[in-house]
Protein backbone atom coordinates (compact mmCIF):
# COMPACT_ATOMS: atom_id res chain seq x y z
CA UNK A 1 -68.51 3.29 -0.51
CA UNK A 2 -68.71 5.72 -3.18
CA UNK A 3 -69.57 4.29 -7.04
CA UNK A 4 -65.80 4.98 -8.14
CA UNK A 5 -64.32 3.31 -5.36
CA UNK A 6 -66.23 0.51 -5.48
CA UNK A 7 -66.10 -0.16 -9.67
CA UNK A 8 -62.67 -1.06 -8.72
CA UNK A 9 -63.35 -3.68 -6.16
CA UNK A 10 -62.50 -7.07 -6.41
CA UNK A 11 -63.94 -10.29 -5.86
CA UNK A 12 -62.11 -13.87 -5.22
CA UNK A 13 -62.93 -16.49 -8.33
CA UNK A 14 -63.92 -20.49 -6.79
CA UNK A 15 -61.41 -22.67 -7.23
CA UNK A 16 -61.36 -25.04 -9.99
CA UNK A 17 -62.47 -28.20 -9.83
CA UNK A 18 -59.81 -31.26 -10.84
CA UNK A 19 -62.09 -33.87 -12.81
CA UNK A 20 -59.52 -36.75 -14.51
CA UNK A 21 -56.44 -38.33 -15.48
CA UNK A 22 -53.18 -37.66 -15.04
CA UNK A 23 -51.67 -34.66 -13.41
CA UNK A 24 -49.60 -32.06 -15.91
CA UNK A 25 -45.79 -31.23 -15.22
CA UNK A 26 -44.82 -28.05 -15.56
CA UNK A 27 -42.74 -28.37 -18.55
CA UNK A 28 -45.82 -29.89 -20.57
CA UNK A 29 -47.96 -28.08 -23.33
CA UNK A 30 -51.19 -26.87 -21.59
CA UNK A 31 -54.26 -27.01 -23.19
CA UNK A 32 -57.45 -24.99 -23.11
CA UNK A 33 -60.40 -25.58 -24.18
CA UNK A 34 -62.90 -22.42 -24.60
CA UNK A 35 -66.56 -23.85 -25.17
CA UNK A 36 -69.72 -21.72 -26.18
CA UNK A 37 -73.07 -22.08 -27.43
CA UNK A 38 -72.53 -21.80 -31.28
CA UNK A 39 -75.26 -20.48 -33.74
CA UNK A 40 -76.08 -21.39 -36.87
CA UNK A 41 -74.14 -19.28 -39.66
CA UNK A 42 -76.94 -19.27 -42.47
CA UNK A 43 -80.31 -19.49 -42.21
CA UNK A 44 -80.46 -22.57 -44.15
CA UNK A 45 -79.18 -23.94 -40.88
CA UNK A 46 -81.24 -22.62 -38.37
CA UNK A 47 -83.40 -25.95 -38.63
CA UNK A 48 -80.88 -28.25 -38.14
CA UNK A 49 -79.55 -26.61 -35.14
CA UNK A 50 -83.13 -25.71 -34.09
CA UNK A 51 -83.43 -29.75 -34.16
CA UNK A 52 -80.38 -30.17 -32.27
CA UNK A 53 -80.85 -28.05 -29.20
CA UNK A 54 -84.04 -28.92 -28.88
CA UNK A 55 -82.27 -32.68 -28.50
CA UNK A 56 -83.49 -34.11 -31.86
CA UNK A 57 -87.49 -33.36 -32.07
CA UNK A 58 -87.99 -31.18 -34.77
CA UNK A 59 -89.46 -27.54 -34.39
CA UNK A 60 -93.35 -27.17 -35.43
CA UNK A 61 -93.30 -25.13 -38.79
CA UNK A 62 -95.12 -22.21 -36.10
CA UNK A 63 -91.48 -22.21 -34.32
CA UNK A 64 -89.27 -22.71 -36.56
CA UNK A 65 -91.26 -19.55 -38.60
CA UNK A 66 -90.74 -17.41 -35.59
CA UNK A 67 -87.09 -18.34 -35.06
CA UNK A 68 -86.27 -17.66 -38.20
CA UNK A 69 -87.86 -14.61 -37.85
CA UNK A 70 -86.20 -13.39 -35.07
CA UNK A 71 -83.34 -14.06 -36.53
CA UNK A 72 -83.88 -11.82 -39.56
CA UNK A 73 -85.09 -8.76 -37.60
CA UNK A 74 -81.00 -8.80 -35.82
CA UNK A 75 -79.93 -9.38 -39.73
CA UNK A 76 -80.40 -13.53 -41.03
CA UNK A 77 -77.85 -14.41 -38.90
CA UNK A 78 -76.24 -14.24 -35.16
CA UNK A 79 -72.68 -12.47 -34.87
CA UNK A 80 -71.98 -15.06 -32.32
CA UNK A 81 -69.90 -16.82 -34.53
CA UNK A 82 -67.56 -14.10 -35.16
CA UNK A 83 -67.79 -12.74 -31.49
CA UNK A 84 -66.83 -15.52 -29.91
CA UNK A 85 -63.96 -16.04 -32.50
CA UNK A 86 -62.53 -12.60 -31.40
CA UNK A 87 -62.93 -13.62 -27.59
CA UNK A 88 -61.22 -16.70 -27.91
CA UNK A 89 -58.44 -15.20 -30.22
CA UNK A 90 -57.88 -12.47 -27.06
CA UNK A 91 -57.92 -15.18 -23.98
CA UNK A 92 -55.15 -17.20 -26.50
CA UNK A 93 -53.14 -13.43 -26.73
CA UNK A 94 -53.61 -12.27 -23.00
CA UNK A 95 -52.43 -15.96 -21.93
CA UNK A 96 -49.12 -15.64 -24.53
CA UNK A 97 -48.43 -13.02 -22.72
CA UNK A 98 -49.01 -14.28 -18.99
CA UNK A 99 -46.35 -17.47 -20.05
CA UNK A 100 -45.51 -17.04 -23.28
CA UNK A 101 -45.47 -20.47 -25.34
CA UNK A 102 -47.19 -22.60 -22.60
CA UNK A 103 -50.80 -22.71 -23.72
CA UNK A 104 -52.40 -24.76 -27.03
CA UNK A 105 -56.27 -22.70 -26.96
CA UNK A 106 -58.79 -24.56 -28.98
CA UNK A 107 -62.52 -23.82 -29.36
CA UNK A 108 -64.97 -26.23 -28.87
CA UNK A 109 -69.03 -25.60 -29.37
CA UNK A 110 -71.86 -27.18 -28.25
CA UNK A 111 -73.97 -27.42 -30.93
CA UNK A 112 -71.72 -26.33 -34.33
CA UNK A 113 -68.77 -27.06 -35.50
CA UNK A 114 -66.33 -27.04 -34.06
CA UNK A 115 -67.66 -29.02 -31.66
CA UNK A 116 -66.24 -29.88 -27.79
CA UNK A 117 -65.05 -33.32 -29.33
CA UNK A 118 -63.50 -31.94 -31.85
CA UNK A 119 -61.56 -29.15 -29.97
CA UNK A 120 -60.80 -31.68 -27.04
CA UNK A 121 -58.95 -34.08 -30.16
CA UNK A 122 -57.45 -31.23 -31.40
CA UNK A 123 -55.35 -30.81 -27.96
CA UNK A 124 -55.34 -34.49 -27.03
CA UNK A 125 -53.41 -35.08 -30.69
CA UNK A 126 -51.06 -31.88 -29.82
CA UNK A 127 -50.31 -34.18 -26.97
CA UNK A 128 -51.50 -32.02 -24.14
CA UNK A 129 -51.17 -33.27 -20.49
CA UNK A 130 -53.49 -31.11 -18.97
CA UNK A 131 -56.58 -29.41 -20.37
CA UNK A 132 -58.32 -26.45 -18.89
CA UNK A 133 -61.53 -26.50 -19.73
CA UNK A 134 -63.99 -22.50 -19.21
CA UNK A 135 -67.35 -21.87 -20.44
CA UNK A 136 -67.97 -18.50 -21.71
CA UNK A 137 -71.12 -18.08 -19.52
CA UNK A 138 -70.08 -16.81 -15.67
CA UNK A 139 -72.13 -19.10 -14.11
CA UNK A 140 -72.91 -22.77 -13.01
CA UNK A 141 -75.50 -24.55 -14.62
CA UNK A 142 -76.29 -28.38 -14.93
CA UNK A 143 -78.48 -27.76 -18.08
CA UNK A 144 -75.26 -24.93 -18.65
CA UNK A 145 -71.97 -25.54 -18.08
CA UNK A 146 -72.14 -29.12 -16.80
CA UNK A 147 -72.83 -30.66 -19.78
CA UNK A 148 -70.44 -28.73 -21.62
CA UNK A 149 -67.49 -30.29 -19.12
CA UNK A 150 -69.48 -33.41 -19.50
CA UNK A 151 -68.60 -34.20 -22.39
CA UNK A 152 -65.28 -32.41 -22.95
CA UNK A 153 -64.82 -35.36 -19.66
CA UNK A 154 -66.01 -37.96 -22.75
CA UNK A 155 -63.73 -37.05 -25.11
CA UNK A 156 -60.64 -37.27 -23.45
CA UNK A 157 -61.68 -40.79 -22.00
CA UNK A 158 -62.37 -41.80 -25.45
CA UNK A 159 -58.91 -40.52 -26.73
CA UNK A 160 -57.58 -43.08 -24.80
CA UNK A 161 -54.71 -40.91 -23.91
CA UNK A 162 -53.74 -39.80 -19.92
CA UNK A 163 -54.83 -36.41 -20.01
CA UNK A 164 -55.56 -34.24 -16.84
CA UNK A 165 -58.68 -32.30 -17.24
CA UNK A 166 -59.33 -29.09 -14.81
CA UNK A 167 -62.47 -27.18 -15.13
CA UNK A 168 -63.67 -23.93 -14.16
CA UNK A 169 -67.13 -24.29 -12.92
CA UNK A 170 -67.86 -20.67 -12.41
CA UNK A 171 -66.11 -17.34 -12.72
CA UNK A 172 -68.22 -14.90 -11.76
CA UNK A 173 -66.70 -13.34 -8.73
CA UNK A 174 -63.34 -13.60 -10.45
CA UNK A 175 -61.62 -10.26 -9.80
CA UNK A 176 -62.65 -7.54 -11.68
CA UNK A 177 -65.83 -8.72 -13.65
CA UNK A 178 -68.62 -7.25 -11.43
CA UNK A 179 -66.31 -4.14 -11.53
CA UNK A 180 -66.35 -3.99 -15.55
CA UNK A 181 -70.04 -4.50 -15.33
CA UNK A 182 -70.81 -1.81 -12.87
CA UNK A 183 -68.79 0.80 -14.79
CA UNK A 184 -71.06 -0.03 -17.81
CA UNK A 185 -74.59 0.30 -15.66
CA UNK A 186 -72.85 2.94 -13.80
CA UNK A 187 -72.96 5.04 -17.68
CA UNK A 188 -76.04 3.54 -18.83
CA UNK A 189 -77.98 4.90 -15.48
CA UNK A 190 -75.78 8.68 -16.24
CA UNK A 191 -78.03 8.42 -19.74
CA UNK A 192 -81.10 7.48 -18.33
CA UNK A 193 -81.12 9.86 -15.78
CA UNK A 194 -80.96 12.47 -18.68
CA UNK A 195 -83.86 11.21 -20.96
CA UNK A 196 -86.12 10.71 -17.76
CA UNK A 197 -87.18 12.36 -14.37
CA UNK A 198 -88.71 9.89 -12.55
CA UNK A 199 -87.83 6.46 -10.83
CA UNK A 200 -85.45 3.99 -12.25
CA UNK A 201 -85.67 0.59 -12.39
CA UNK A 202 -82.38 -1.50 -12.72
CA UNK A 203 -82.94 -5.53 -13.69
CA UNK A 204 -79.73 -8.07 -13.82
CA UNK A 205 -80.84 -10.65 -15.82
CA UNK A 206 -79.66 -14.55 -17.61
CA UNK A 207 -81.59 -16.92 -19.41
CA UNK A 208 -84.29 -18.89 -17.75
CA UNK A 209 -83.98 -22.02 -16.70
CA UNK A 210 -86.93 -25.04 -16.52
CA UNK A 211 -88.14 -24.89 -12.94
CA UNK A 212 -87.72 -28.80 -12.70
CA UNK A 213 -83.52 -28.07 -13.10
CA UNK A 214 -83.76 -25.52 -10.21
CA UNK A 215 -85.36 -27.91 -7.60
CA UNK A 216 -82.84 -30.63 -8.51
CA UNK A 217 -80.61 -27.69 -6.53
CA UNK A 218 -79.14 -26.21 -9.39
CA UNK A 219 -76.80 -23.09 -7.71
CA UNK A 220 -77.55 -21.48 -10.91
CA UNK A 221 -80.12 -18.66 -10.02
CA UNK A 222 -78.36 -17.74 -6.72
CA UNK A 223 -75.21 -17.21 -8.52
CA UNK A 224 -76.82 -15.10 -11.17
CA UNK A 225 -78.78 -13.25 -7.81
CA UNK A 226 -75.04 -12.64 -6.48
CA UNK A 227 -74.04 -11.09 -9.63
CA UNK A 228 -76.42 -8.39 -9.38
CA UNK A 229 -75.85 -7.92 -5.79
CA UNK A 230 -72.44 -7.63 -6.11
CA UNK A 231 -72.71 -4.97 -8.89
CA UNK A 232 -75.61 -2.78 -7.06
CA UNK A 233 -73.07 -2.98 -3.82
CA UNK A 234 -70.48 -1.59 -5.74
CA UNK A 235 -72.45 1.17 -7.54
CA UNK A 236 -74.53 1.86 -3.95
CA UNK A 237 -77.62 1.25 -5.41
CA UNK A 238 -79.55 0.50 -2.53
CA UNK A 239 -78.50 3.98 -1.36
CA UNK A 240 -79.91 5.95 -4.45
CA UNK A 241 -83.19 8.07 -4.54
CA UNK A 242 -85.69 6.89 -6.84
CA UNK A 243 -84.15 3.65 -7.95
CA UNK A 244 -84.68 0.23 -7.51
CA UNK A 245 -82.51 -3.27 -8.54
CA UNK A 246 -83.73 -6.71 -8.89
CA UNK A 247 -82.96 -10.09 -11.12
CA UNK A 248 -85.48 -10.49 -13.69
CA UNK A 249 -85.05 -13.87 -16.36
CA UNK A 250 -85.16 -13.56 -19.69
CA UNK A 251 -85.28 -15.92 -23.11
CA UNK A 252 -87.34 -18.81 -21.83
CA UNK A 253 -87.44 -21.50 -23.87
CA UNK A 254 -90.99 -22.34 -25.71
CA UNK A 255 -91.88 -25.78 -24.10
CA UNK A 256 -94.07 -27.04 -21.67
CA UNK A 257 -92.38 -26.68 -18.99
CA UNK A 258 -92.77 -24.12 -16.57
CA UNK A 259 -89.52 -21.93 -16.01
CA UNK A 260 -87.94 -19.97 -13.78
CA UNK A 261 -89.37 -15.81 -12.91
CA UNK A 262 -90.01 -13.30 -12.90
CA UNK A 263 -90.21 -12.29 -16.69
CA UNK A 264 -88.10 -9.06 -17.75
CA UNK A 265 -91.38 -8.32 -19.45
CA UNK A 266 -93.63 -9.16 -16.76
CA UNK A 267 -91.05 -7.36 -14.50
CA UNK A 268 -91.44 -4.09 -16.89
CA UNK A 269 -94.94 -4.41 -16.86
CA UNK A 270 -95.06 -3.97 -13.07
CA UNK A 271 -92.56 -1.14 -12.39
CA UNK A 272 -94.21 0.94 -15.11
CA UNK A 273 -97.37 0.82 -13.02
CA UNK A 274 -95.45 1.82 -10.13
CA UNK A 275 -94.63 5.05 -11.75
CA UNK A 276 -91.05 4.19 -13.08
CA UNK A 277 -89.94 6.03 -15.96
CA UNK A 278 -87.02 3.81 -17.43
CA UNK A 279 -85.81 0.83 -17.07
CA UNK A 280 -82.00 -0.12 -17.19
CA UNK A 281 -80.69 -3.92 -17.98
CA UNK A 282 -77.50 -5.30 -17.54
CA UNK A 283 -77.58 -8.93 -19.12
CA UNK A 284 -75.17 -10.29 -16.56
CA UNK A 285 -75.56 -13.50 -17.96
CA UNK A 286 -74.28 -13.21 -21.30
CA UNK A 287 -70.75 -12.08 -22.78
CA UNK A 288 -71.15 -11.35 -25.88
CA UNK A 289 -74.03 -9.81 -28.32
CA UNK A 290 -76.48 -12.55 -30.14
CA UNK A 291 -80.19 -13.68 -30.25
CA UNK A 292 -81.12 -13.40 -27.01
CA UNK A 293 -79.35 -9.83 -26.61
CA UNK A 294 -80.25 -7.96 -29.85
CA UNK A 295 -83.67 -9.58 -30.26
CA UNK A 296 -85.08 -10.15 -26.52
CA UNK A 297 -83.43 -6.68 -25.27
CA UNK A 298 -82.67 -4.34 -28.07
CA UNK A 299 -86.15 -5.30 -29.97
CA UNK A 300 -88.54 -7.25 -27.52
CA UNK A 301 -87.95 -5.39 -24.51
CA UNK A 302 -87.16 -2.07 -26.05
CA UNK A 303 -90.65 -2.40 -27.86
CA UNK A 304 -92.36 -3.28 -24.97
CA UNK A 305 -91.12 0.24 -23.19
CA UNK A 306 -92.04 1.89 -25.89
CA UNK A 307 -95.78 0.61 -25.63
CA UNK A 308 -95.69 1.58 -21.75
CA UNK A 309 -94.06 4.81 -22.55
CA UNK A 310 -90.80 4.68 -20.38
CA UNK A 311 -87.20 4.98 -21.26
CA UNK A 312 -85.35 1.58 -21.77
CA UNK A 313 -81.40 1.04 -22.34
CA UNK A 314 -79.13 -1.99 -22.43
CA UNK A 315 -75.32 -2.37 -21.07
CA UNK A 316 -73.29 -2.93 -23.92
CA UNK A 317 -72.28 -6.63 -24.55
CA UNK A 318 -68.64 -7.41 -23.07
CA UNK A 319 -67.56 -8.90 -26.71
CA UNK A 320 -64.11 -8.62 -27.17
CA UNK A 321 -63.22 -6.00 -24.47
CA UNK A 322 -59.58 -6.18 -23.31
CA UNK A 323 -59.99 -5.98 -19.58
CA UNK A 324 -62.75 -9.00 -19.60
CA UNK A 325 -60.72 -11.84 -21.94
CA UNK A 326 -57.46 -10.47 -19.79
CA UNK A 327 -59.69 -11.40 -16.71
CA UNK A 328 -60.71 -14.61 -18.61
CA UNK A 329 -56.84 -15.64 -19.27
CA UNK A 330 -56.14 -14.77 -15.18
CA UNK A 331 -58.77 -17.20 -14.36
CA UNK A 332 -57.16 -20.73 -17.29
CA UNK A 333 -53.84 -19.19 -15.19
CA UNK A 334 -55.07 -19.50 -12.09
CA UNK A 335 -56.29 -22.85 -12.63
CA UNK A 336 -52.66 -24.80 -13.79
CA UNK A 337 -52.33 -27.03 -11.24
CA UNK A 338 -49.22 -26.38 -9.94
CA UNK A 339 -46.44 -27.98 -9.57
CA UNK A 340 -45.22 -29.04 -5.67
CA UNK A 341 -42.75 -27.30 -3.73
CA UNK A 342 -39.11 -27.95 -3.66
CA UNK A 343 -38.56 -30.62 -1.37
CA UNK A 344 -42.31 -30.94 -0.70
């Protein structure tokens, strides 16, 4: 399969999973609920939010310093806010124009505002019958994406209202996304090549997860592992000279807890002693450009090539591109439950 033929591949997304109430009728308002991370919007709130993902013990002064930090060298602030803001405002236009008028899109946070709670009363008020509830990460996660739907499941028992709620559990073999990622390592290998004439080593990566999560059975890590195979099938790269592909994790979070590997440092640290000459990462994990993408890649990991004198590049962060949210809106679309045959 040659790499332009196979960028255009597709893959089938898993089927959504119906969680409660009662189902939606065709002629109803649908609702969709697009949850995220969040990020703090000044730094004055960093600690708060520092607090409250680290489920209310407060940083040491040591970590809160080197948050805040970090968070200065990409400019004081995240642009998740505003990225995410653009990627939910092009799901809610790609699905007007799937079925015009059907769909009420709300955004609901994890750990800002607005929040899940608020976003799910938001659509229960509208007076919804169905929600459809997507994560912007692509892949399954208990520590992830469960407890997003978790409590998005809460909120519309605590309305008190019947409302149907259908989530999306992963979407990473949805058709086209490996496709739009392998056209962007495709390019970022094309540049490489040209700054470097040696081996190249390509790393998929995602955030780490504790290693106590992953032996509950978490289907996290394989699904990341099946992102980056299904990219390096389509691009061949098992086929070309002086390359090499694996999943590295990145953005571990500073606890006690051992979590998952290998590093992307660690990782870089071993291929440069191999004799590679650059390094390529495609953040497979992520949509959209914030902390762990402009610090951990763009400074962390593109200072640590530096210091073992190889070449290091980044794909670009999917953001607001077209093709992905239009992919996004096909997958809420494909998840309306609908409505029985005639006769049936």
């Amino acid at each position: 399969m040659t790499a332009k033929k196979a960028v255009t591949a597709k893959k089938a997304v898993k089927p959504a999973i119906k969680r409660s109430g009662a189902r939606n009728h065709s002629s109803e308002k649908i609702g969709v609920l697009v949850m995220a991370h969040g990020t703090p919007d000044r730094v004055e709130a960093i600690e708060p939010f520092y607090t409250t993902i680290r489920r209310g013990r407060p940083p040491t002064p040591e970590l809160l310093e080197e948050l805040v930090d970090r968070y200065a060298a990409i400019g004081g602030t995240s642009p998740l806010t505003l990225r995410t803001q653009a990627q939910v405002d092009g799901i809610t236009a790609a699905l007007d124009e799937l079925a015009p008028g059907r769909y009420l899109v709300r955004y609901g946070a994890k750990y800002v505002s607005p929040t899940i709670e608020e976003a799910v009363a938001e659509l229960v008020d509208a007076g919804v019958g169905q929600i459809i509830g997507i994560v912007l990460t692509p892949h399954q996660s208990t520590m992830g994406s469960g407890e997003y739907f978790e409590r998005a499941e809460r909120a519309i028992a605590e309305a008190g209202r019947p409302v149907h709620l259908v989530v999306v559990p992963s979407w990473f073999q949805q058709d086209g996304f490996a496709g739009i990622l392998a056209r962007r390592t495709d390019a970022l290998l094309a540049d490489l090549a040209g700054r470097s004439d040696g081996p190249i080593s390509v790393f998929f990566t995602a955030h780490s997860l504790p290693q106590r999560v992953v032996a509950m059975g978490d289907p996290y890590p394989e699904q990341v592992a099946q992102s980056g195979k299904d990219i390096a099938e389509l691009l061949d790269l098992d086929e070309r000279k002086d390359l090499s592909w694996s999943t590295a994790w990145q953005s571990a979070g500073r606890t006690a807890d051992p979590w998952i590997g290998p590093d992307l440092l660690e990782e870089m640290d071993r291929v440069a002693a191999s004799g590679t000459t650059a390094v390529a990462v495609c953040p497979v994990g992520f949509v959209s450009d914030h902390l762990e993408v402009l610090f951990d890649l763009d400074i962390e990991a593109a200072d640590k090539a530096r210091e073992l004198g190889i070449e290091f590049g980044r794909t670009p962060s999917l953001n607001d591109d077209p093709d992905f949210l239009a992919l996004l809106a096909t997958v809420v679309h494909q998840a309306v439950d609908q409505p029985p045959a005639a006769g049936g």
